[in-house]
C-alpha atoms as a PDB file:
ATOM      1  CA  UNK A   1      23.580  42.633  74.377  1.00  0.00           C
ATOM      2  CA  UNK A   2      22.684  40.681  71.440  1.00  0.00           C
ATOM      3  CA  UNK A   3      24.787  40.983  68.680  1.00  0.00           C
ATOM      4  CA  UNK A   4      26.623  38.015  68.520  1.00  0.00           C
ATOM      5  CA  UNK A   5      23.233  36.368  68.079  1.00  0.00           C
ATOM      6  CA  UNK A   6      23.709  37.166  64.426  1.00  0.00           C
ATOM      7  CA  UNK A   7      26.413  34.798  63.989  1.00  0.00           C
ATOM      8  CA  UNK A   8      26.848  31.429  63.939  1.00  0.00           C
ATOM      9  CA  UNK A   9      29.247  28.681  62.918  1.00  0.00           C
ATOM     10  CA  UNK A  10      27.945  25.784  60.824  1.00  0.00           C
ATOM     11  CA  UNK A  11      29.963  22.418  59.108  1.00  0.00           C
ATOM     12  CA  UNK A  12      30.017  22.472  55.207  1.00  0.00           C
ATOM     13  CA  UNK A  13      31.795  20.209  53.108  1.00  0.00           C
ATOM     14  CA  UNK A  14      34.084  19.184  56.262  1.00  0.00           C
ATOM     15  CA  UNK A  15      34.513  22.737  57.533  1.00  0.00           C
ATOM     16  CA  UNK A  16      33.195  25.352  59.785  1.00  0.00           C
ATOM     17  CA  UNK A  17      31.655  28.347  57.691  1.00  0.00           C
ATOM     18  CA  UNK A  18      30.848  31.579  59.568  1.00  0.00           C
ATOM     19  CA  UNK A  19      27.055  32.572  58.522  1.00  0.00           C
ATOM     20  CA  UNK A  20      23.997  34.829  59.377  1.00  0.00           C
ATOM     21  CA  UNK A  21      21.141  33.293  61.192  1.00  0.00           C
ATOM     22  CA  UNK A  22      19.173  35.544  58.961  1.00  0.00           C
ATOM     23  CA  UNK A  23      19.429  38.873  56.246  1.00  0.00           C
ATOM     24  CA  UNK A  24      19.345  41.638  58.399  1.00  0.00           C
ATOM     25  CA  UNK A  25      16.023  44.051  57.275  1.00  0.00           C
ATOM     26  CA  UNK A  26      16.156  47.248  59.292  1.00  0.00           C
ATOM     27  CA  UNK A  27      19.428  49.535  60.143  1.00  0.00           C
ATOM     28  CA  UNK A  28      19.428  48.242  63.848  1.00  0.00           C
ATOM     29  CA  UNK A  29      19.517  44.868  62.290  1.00  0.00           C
ATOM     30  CA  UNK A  30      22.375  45.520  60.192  1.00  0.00           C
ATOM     31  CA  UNK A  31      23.930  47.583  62.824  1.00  0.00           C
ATOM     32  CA  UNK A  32      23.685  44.385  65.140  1.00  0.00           C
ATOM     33  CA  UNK A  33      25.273  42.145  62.666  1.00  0.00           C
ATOM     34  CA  UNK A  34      27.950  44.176  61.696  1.00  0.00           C
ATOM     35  CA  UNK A  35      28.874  44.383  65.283  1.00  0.00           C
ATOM     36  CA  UNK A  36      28.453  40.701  65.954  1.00  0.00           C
ATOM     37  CA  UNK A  37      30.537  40.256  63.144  1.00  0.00           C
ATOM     38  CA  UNK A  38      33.407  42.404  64.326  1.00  0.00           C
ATOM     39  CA  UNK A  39      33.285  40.773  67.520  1.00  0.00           C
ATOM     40  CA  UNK A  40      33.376  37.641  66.756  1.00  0.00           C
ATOM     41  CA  UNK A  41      36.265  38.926  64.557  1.00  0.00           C
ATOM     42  CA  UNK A  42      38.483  40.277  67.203  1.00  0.00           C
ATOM     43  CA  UNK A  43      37.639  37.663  70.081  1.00  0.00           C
ATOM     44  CA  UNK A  44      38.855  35.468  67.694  1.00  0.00           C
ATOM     45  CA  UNK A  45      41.822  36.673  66.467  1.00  0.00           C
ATOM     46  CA  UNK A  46      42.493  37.522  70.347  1.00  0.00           C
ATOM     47  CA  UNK A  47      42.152  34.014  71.330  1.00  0.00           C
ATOM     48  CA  UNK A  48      44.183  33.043  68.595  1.00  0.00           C
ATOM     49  CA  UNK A  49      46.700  35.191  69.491  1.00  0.00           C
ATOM     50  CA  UNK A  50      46.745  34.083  73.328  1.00  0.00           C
ATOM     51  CA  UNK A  51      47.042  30.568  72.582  1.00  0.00           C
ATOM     52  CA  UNK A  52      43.331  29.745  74.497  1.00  0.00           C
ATOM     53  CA  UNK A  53      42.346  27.905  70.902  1.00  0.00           C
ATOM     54  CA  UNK A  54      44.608  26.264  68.460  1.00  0.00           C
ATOM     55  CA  UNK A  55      43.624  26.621  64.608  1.00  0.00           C
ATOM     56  CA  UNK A  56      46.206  23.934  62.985  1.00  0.00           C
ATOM     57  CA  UNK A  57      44.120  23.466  59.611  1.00  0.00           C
ATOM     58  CA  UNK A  58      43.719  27.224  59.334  1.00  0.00           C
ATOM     59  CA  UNK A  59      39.728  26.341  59.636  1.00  0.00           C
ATOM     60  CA  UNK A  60      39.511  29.412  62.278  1.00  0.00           C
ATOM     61  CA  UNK A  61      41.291  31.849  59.866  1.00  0.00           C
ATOM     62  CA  UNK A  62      38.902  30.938  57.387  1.00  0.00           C
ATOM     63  CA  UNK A  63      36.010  32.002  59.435  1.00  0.00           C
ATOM     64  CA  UNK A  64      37.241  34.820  60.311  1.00  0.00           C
ATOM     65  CA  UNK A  65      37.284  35.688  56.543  1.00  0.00           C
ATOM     66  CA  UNK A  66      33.953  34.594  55.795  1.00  0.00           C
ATOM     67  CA  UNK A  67      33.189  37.227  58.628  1.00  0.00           C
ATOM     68  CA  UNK A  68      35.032  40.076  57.157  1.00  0.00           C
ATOM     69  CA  UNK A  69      33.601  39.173  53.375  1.00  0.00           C
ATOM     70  CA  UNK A  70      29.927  39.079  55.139  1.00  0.00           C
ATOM     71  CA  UNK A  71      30.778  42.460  56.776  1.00  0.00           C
ATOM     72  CA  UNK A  72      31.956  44.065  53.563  1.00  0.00           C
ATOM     73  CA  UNK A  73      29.135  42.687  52.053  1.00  0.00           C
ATOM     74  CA  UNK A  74      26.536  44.205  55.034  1.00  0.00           C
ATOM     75  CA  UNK A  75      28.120  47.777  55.146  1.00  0.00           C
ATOM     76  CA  UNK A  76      27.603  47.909  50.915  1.00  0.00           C
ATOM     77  CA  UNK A  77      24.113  47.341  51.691  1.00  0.00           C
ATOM     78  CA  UNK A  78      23.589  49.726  53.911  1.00  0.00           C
ATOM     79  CA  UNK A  79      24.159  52.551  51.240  1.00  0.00           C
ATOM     80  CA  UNK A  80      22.145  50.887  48.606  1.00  0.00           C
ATOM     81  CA  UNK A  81      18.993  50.687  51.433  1.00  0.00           C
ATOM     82  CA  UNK A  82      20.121  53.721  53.919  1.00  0.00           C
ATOM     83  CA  UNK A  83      22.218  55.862  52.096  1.00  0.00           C
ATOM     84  CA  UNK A  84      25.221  55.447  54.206  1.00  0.00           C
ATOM     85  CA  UNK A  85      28.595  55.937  52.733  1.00  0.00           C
ATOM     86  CA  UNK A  86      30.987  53.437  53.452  1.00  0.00           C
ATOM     87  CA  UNK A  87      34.374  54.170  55.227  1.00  0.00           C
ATOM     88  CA  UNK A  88      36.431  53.988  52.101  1.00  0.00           C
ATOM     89  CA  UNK A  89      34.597  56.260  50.461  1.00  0.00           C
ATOM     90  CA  UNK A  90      34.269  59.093  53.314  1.00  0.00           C
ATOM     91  CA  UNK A  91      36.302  62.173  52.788  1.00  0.00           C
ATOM     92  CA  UNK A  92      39.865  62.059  54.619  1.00  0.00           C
ATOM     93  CA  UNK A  93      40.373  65.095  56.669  1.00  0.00           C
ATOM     94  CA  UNK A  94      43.054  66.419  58.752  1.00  0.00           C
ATOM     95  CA  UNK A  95      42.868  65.593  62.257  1.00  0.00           C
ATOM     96  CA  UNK A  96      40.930  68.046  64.627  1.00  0.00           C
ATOM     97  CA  UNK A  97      38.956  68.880  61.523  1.00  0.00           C
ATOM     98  CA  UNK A  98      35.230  68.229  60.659  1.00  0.00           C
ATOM     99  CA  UNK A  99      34.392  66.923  57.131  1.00  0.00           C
ATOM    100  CA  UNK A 100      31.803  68.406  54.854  1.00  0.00           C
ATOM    101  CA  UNK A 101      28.573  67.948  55.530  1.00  0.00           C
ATOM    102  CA  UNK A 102      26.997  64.665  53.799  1.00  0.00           C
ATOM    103  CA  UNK A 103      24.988  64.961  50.673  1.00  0.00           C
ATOM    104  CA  UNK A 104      21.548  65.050  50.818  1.00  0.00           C
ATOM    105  CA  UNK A 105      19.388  62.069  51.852  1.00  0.00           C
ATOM    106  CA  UNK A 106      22.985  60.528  52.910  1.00  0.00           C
ATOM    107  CA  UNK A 107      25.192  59.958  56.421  1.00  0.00           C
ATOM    108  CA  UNK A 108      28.788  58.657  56.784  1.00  0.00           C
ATOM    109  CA  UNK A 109      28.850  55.362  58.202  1.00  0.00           C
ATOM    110  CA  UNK A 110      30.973  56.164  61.640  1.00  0.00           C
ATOM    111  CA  UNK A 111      28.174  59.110  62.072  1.00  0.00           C
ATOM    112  CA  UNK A 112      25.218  56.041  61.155  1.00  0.00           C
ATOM    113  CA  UNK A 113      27.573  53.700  63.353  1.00  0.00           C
ATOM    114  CA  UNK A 114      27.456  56.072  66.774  1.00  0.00           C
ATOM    115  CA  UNK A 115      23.991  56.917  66.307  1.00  0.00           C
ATOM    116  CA  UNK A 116      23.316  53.620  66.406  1.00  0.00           C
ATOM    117  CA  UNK A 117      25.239  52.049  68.900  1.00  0.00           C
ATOM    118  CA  UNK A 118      23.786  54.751  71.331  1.00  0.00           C
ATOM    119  CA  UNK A 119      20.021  53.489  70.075  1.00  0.00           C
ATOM    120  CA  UNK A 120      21.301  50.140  70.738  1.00  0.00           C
ATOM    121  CA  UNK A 121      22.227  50.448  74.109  1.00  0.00           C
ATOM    122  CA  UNK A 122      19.449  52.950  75.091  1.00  0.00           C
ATOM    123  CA  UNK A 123      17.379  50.353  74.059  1.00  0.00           C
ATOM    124  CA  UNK A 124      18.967  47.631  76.224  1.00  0.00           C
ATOM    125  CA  UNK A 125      19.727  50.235  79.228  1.00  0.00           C
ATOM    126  CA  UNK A 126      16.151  50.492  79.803  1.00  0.00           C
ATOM    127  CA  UNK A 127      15.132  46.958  79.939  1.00  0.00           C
ATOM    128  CA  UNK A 128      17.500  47.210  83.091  1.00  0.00           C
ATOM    129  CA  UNK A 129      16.390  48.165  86.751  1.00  0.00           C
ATOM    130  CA  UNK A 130      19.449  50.710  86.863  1.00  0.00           C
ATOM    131  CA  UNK A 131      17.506  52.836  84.345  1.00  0.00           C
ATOM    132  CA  UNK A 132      15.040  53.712  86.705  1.00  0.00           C
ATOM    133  CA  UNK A 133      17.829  53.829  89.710  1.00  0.00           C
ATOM    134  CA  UNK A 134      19.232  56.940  91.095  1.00  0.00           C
ATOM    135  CA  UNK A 135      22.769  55.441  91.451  1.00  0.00           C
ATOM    136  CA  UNK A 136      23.231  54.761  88.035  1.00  0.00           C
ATOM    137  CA  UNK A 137      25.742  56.772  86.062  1.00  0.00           C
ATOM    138  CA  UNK A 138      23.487  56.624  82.847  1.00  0.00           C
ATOM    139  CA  UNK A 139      23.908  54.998  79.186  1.00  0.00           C
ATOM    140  CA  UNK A 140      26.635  57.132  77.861  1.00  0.00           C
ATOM    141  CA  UNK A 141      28.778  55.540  81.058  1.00  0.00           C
ATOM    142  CA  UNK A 142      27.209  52.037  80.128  1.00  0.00           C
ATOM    143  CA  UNK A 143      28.460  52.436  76.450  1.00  0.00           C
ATOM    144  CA  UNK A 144      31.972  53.435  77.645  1.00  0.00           C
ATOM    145  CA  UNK A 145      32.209  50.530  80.154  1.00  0.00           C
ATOM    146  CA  UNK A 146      31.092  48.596  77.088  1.00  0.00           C
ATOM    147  CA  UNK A 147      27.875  47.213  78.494  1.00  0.00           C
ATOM    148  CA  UNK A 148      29.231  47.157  82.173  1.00  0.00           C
ATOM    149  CA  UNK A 149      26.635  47.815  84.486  1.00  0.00           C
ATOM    150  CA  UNK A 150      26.649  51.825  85.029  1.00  0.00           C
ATOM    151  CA  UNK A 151      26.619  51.514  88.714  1.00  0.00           C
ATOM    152  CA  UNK A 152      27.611  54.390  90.761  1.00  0.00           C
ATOM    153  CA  UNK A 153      26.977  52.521  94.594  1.00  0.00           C
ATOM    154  CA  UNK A 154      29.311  49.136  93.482  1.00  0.00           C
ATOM    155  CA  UNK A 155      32.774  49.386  94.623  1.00  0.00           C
ATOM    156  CA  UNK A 156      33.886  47.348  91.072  1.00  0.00           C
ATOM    157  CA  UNK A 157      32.689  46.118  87.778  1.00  0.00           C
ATOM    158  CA  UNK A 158      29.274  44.388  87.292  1.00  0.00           C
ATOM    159  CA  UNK A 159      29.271  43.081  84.151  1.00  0.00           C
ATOM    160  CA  UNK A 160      25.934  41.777  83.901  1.00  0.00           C
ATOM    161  CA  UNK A 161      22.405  41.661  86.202  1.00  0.00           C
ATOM    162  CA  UNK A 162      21.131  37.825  87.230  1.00  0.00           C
ATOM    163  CA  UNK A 163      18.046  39.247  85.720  1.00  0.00           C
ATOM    164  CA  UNK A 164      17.322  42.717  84.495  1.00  0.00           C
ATOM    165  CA  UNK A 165      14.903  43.417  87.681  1.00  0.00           C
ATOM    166  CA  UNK A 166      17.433  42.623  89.710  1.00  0.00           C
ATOM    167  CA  UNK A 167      19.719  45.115  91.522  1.00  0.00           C
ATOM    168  CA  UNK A 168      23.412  44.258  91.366  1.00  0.00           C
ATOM    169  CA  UNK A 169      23.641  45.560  94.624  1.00  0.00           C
ATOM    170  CA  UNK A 170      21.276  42.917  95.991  1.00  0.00           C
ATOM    171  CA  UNK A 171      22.281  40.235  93.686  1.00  0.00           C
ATOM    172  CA  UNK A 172      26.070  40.282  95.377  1.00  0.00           C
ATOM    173  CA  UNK A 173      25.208  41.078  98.975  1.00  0.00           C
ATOM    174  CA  UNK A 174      25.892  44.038  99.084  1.00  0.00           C
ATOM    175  CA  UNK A 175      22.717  45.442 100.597  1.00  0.00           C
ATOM    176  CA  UNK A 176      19.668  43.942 101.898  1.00  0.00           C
ATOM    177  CA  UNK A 177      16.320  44.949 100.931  1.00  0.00           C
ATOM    178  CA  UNK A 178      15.860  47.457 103.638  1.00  0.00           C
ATOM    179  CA  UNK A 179      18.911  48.898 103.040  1.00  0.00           C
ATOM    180  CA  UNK A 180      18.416  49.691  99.379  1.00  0.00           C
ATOM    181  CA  UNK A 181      15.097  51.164 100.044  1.00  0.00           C
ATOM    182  CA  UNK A 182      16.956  53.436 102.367  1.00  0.00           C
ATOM    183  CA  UNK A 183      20.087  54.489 100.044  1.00  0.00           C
ATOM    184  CA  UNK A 184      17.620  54.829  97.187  1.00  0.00           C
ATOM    185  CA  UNK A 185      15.746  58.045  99.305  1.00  0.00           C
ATOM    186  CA  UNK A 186      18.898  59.131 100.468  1.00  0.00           C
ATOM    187  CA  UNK A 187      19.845  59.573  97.123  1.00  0.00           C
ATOM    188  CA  UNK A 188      16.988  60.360  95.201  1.00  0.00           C
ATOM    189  CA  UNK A 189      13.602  60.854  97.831  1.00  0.00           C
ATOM    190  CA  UNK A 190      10.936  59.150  98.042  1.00  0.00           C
ATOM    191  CA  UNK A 191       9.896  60.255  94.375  1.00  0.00           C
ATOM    192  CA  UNK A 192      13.031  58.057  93.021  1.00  0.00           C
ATOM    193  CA  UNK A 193      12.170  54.950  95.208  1.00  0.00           C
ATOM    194  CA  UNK A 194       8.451  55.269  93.588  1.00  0.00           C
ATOM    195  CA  UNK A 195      10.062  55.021  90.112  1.00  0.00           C
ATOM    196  CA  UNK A 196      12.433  52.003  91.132  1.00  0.00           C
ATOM    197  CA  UNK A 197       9.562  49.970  92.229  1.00  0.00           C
ATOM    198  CA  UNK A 198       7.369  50.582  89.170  1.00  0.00           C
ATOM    199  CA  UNK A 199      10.156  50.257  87.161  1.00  0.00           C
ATOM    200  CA  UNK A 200      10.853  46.924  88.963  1.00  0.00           C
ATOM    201  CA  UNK A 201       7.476  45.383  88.801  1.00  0.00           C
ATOM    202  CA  UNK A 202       7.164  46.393  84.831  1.00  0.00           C
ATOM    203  CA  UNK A 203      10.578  44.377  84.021  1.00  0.00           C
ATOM    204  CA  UNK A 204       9.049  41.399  86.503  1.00  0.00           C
ATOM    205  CA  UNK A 205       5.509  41.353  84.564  1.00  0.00           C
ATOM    206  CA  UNK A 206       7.448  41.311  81.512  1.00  0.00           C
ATOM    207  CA  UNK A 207      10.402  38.666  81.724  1.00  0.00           C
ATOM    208  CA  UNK A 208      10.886  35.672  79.962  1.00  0.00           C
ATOM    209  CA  UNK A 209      12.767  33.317  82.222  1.00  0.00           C
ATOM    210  CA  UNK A 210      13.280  30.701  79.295  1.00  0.00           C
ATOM    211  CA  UNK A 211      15.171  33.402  76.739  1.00  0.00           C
ATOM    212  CA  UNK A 212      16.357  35.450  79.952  1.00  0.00           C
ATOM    213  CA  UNK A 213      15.208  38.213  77.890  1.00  0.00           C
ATOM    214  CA  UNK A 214      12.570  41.236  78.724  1.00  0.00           C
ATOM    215  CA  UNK A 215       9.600  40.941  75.982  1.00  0.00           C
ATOM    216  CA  UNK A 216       8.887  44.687  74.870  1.00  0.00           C
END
């Protein structure tokens, strides 16, 4: 995923300063940097908190902050451009209950915020051979692994392809070549192993091997 690629840490005036590599434009932009944001937010404070980095002139809690004043600043933005409503000013309701319905020409943010963390990873689920693979277990169990590789053949957690045409399953040894072809049309026919090798040659034709990325 790419979210934390809207964050960076840069030195000014003797400090590190948590900024955006650039002013988000659309609502998956802004949906990405809010996200990077809170990530960076809590791996921070987690690491923090675990001892694996050591903040003795409070230069980390300061970034962490400037994140949380950027994020405040992102989600006000979204209802000046979207017409999402920020948490705070949601209506509370009791618990099993639904809230009124928005006004017109608005959305809640945590409505916005699901909608578009399930764009998000749709998007990124199918620039991955498992999209086109009868073993996966789909996007929805992608988004609850939290960007595991969905797949329903590896006895564990993949939590990431070598590159997106390649099967996991391959990549760690598990199968050969032949013997994916073969569990594919056990699974799915013939018809599924047709869609895995167009599906394979597409992500091939359009890799970038210097970003790591697929170009589409």
């Amino acid at each position: 995923m790419l979210f934390y690629s809207c964050v960076i840490s840069q030195f000014i005036l003797g400090r590190t300063a948590v900024e955006l590599q650039k002013q988000p434009e659309t609502e998956m932009e802004y949906w990405q940097a809010i996200e990077g944001l809170g990530g960076f937010i809590w791996s921070t404070n987690h690491d923090l908190a675990d001892g694996r980095i050591q903040d003795p002139s409070g230069g980390m809690d300061r970034d962490i902050q400037d994140a949380r004043q950027i994020s405040t600043r992102l989600v006000s933005e979204l209802g000046e451009k979207f017409g999402v409503i920020p948490p705070q000013d949601c209506p509370k309701v009791e618990l099993g209950q639904k809230p009124p319905k928005a006004p017109k020409g608005k959305k809640y943010y945590w409505d916005w915020y699901k909608k578009m963390k399930k764009l998000a990873y749709s998007i990124d689920y199918e620039k991955i051979i498992c999209s086109a693979c009868p073993f996966s277990e789909g996007v929805e169990r992608m988004i609850s692994l939290g960007s595991q590789i969905p797949c329903g053949a590896f006895g564990g957690c993949l939590y990431k392809l070598r590159a997106p045409y390649l099967c996991g399953m391959l990549d760690t040894k598990s199968w050969g070549e032949e013997e994916l072809r073969q569990e594919i049309i056990r699974k799915g026919g013939e018809a599924a192993l047709v869609r895995f090798r167009i599906k394979e040659a597409g992500l091939k034709a359009l890799f970038d091997p210097k970003t790591g990325e697929v170009n589409a």
